[in-house]
N, C-alpha and C. Protein backbone atom coordinates (compact mmCIF):
# COMPACT_ATOMS: atom_id res chain seq x y z
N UNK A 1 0.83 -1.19 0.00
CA UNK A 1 0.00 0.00 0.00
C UNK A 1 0.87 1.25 0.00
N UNK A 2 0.23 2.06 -0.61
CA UNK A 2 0.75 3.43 -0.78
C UNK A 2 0.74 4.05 0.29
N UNK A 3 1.81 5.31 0.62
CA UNK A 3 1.35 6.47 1.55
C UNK A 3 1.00 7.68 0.54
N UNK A 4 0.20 7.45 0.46
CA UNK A 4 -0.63 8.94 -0.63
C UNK A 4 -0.77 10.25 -0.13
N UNK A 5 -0.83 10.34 1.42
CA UNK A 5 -1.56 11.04 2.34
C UNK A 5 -0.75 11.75 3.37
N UNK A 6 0.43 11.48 2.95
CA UNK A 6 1.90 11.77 3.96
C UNK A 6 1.85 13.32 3.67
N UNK A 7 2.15 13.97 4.60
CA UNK A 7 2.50 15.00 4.96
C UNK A 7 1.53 16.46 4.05
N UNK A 8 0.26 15.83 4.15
CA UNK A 8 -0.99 16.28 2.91
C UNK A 8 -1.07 17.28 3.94
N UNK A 9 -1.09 17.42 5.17
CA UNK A 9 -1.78 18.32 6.52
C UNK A 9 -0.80 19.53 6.19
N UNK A 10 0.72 19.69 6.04
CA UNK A 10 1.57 21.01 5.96
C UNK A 10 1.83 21.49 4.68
N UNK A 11 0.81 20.73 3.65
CA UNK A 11 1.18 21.61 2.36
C UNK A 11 -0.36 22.86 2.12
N UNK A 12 -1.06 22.68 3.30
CA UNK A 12 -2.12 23.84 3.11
C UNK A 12 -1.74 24.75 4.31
N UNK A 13 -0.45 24.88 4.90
CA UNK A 13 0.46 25.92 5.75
C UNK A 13 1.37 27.17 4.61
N UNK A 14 1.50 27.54 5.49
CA UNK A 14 1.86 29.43 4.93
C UNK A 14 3.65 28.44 4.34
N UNK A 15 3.78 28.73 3.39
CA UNK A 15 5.24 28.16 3.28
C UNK A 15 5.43 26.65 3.67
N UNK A 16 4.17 25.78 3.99
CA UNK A 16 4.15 24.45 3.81
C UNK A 16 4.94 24.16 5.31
N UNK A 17 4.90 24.79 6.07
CA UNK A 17 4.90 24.85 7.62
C UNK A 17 6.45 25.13 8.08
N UNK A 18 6.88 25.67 6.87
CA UNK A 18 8.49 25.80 7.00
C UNK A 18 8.92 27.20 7.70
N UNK A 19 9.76 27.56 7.96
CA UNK A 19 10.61 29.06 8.87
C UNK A 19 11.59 29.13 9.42
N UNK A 20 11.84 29.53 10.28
CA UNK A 20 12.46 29.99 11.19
C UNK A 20 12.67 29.98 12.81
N UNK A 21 13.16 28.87 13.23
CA UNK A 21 12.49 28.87 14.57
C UNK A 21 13.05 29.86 15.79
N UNK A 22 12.32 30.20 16.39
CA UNK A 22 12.83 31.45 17.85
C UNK A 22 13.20 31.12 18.53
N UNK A 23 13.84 29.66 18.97
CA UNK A 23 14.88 29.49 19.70
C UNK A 23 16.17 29.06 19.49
N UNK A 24 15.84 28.15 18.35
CA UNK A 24 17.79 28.02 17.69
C UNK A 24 17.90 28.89 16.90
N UNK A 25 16.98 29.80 16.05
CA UNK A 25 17.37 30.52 14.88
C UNK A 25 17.76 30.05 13.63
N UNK A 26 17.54 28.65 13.83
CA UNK A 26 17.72 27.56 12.26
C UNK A 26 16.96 28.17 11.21
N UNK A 27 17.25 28.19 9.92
CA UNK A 27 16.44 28.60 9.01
C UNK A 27 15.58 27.16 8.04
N UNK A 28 14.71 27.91 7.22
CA UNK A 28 13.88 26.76 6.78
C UNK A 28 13.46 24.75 6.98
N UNK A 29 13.35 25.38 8.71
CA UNK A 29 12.97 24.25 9.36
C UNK A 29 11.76 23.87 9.35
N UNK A 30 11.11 22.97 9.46
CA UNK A 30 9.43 22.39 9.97
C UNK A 30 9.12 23.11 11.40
N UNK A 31 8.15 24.14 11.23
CA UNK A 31 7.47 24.74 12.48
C UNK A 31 6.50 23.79 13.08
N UNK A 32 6.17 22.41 13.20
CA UNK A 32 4.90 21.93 13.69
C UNK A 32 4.39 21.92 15.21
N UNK A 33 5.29 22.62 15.68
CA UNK A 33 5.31 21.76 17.47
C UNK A 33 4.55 23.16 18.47
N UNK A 34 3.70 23.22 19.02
CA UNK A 34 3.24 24.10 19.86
C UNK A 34 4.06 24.06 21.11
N UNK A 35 4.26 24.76 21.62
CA UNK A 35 5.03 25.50 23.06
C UNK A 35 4.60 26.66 23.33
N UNK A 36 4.14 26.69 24.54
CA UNK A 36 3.78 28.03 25.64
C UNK A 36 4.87 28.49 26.06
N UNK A 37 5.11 29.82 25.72
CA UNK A 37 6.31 30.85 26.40
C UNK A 37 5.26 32.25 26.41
N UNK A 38 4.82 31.51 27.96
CA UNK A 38 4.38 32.72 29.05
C UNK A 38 2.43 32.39 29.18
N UNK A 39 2.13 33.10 27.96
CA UNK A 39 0.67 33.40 27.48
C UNK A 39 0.79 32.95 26.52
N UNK A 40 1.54 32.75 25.46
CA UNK A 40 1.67 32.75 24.29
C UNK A 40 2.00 31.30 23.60
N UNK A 41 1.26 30.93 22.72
CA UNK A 41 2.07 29.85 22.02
C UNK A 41 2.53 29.73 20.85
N UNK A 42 3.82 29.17 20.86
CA UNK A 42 4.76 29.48 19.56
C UNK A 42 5.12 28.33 18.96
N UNK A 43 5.33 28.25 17.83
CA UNK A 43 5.45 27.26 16.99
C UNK A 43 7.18 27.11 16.73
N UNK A 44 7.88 25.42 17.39
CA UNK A 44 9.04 25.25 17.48
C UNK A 44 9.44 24.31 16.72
N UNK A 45 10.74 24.38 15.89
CA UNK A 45 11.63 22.51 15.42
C UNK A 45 11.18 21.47 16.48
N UNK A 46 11.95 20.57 15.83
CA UNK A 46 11.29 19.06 16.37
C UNK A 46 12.37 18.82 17.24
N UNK A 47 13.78 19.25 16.90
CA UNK A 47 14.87 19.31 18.58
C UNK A 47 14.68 20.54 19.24
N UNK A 48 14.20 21.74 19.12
CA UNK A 48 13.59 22.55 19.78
C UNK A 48 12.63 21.95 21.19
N UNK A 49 11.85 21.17 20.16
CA UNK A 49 10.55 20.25 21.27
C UNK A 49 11.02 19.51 22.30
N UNK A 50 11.91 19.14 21.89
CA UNK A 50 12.75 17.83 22.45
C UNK A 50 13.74 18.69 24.11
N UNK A 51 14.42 19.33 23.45
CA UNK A 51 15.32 20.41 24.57
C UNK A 51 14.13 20.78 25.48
N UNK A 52 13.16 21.52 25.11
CA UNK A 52 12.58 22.19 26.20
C UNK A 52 11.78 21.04 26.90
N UNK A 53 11.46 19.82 26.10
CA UNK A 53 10.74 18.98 27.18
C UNK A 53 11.62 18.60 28.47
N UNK A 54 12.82 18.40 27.97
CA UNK A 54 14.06 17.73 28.68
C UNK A 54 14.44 18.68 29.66
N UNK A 55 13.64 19.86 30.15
CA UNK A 55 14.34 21.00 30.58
C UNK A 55 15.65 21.81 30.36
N UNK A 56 16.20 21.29 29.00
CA UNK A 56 17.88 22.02 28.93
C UNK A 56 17.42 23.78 28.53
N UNK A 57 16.45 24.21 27.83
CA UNK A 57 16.10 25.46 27.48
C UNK A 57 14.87 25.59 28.01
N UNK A 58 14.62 26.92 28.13
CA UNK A 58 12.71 27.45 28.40
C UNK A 58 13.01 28.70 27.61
N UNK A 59 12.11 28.75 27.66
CA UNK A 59 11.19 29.98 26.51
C UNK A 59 11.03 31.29 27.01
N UNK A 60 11.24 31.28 28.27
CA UNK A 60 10.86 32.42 29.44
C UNK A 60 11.57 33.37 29.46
């Protein structure tokens, strides 16, 4: 069987869910990951996600 359907969800995103992320400053990375810094939630890389779960960075 086919995957027909792979990654169908980030090609109707602004730039296909790609940027810049605000905590490493990597360029044209995958934004998919929600994180709260403060009130706010911001869209992070996938080792971004990973660090702040692990407590090595916060957002604060």
């Amino acid at each position: 069987m086919s995957k027909a359907h792979r990654g169908k969800g980030i090609l109707e995103l602004f730039s296909h869910g790609r940027g810049e992320c605000p905590v490493c400053k990597r360029h044209n990375v995958k934004l998919l990951y929600e994180q709260e810094a403060g009130e706010i939630k911001i869209k992070v890389c996938k080792v971004c996600k990973a660090v702040i779960k692990h407590g090595k960075k916060s957002l604060v």
